[in-house]
N, C-alpha and C. Protein backbone atom coordinates (compact mmCIF):
# COMPACT_ATOMS: atom_id res chain seq x y z
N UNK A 1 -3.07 1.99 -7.62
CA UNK A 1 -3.41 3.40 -7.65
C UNK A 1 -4.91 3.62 -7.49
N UNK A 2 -5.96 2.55 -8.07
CA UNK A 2 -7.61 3.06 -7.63
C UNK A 2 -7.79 2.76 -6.67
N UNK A 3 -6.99 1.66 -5.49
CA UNK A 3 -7.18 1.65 -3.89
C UNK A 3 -6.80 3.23 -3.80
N UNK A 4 -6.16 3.95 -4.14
CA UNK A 4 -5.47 5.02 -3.14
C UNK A 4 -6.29 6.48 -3.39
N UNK A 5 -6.63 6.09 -4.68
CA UNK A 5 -7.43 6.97 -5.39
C UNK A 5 -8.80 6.87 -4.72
N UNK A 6 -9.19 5.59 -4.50
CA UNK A 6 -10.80 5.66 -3.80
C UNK A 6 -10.75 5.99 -2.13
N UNK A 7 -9.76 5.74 -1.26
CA UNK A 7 -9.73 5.73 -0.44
C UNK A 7 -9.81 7.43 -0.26
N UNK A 8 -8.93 8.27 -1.01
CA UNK A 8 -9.19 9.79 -1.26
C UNK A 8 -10.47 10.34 -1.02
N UNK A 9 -11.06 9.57 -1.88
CA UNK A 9 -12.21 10.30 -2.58
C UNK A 9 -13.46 9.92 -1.30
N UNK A 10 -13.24 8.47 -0.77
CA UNK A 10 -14.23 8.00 0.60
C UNK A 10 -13.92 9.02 1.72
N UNK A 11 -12.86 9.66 2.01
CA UNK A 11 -12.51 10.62 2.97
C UNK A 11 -13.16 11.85 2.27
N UNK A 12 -13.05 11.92 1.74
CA UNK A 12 -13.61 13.73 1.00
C UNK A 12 -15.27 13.36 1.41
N UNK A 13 -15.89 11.98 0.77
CA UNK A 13 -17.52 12.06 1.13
C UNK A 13 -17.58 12.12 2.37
N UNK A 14 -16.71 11.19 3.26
CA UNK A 14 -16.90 11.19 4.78
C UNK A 14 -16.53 12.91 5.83
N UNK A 15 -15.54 13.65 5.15
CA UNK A 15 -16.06 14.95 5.67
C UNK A 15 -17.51 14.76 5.73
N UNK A 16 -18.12 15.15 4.39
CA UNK A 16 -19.76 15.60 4.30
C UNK A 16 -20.73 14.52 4.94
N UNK A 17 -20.34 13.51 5.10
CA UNK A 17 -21.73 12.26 5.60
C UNK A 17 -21.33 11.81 5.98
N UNK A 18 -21.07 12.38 7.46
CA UNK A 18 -20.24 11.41 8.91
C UNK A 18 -21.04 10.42 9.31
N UNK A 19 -22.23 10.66 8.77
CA UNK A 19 -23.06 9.76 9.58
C UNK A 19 -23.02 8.62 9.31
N UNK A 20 -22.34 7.52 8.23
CA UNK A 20 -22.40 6.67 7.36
C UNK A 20 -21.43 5.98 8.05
N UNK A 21 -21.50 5.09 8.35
CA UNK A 21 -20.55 3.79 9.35
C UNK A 21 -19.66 3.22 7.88
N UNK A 22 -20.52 3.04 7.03
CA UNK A 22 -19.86 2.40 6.01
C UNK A 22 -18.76 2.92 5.47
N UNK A 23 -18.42 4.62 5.23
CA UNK A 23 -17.50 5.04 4.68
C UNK A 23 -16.37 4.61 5.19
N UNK A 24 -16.26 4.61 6.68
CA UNK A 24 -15.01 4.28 7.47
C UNK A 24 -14.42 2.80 6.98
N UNK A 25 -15.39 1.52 6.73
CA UNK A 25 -14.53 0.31 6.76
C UNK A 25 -14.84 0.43 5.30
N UNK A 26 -14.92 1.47 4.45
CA UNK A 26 -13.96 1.06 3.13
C UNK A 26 -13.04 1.77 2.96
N UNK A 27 -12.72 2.64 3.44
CA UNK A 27 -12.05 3.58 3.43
C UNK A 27 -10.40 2.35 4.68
N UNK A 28 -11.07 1.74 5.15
CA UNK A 28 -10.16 0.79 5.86
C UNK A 28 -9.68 -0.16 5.42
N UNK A 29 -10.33 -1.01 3.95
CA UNK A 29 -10.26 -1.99 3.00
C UNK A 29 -9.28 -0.91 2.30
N UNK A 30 -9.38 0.00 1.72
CA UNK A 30 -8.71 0.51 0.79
C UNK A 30 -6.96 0.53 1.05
N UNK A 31 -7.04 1.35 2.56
CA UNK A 31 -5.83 1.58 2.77
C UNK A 31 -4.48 -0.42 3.38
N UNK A 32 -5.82 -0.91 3.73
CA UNK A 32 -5.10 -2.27 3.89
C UNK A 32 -5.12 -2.81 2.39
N UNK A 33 -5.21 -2.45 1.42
CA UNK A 33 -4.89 -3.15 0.19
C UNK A 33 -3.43 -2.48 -0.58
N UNK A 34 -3.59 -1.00 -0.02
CA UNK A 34 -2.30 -0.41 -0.16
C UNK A 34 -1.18 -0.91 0.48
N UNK A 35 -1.66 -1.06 1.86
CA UNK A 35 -0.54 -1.55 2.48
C UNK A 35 0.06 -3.17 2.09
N UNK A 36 -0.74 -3.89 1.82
CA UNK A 36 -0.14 -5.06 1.13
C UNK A 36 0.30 -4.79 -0.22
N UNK A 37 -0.04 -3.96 -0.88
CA UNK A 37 0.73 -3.83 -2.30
C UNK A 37 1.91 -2.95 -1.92
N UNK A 38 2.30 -2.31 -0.95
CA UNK A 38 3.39 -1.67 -0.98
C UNK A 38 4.40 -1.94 -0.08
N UNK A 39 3.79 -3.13 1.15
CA UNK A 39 4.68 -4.39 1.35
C UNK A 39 5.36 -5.36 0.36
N UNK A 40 4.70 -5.88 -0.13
CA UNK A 40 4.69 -6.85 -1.42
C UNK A 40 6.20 -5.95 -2.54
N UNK A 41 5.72 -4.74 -2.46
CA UNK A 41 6.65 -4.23 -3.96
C UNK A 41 8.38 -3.99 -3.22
N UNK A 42 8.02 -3.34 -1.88
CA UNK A 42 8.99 -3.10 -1.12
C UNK A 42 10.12 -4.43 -0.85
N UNK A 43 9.36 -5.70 -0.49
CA UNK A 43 9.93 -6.71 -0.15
C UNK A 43 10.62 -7.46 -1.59
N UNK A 44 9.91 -6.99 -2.69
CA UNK A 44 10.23 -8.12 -4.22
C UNK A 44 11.65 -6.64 -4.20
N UNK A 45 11.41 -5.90 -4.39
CA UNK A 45 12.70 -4.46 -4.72
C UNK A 45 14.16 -4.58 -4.14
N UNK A 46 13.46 -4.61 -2.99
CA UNK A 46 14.85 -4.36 -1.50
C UNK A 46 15.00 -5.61 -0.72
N UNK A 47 14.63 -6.69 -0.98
CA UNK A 47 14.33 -7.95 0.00
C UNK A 47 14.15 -7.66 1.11
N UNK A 48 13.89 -9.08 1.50
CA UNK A 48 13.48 -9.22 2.98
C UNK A 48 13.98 -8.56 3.96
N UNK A 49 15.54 -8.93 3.70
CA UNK A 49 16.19 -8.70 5.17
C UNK A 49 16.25 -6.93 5.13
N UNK A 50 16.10 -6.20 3.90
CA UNK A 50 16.07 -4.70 4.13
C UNK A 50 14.83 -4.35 4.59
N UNK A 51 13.73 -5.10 3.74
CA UNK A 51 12.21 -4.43 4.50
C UNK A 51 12.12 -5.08 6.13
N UNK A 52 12.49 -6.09 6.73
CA UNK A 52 12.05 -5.87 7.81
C UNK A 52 13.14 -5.37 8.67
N UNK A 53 14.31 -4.94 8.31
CA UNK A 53 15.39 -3.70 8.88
C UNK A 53 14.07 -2.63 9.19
N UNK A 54 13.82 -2.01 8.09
CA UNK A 54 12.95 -0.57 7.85
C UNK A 54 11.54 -1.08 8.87
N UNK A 55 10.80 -2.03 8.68
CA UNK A 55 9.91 -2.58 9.76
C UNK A 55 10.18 -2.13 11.38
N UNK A 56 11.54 -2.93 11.58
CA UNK A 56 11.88 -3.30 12.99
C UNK A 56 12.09 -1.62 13.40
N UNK A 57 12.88 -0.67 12.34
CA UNK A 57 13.15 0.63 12.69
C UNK A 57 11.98 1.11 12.83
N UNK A 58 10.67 1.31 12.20
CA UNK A 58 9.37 1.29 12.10
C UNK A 58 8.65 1.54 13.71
N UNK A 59 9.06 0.24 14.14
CA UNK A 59 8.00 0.20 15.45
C UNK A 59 9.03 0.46 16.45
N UNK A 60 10.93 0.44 16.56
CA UNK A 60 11.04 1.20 17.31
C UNK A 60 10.75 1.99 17.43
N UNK A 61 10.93 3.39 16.50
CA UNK A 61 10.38 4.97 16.63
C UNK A 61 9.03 4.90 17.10
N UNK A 62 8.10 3.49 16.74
CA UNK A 62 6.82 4.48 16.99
C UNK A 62 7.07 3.81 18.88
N UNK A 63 7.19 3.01 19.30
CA UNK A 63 7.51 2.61 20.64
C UNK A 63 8.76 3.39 21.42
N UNK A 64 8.91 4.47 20.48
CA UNK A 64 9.89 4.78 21.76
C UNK A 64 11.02 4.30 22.02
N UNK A 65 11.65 3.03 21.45
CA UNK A 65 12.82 2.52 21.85
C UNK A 65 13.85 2.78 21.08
């Protein structure tokens, strides 16, 4: 929850101080730490073979197929 929480709060400064290169790659650390913790919880919950069902459905929709 403080990855998701900081990643919030780096977008709210980055409205105001675009100019800052840095906001973007933490704001990029943040959300890739989410995404492995909510891989991780998804896969221990529903196993494998359901999370990469939901995966494979995943990148059909976003590909179009």
């Amino acid at each position: 929850m403080r990855d998701l929480r900081s990643a919030k709060t780096t977008i709210q400064i980055l409205k105001v101080d675009k100019g800052n290169p840095e906001h973007l790659s933490r704001i990029e650390e943040f959300l890739e730490n989410i995404e492995f913790y909510v891989t991780h919880i998804a896969q221990t919950r529903f196993g494998a073979q359901t999370f990469n069902n939901w995966m494979d459905r995943l990148r059909d929709e976003k590909t179009g197929s």
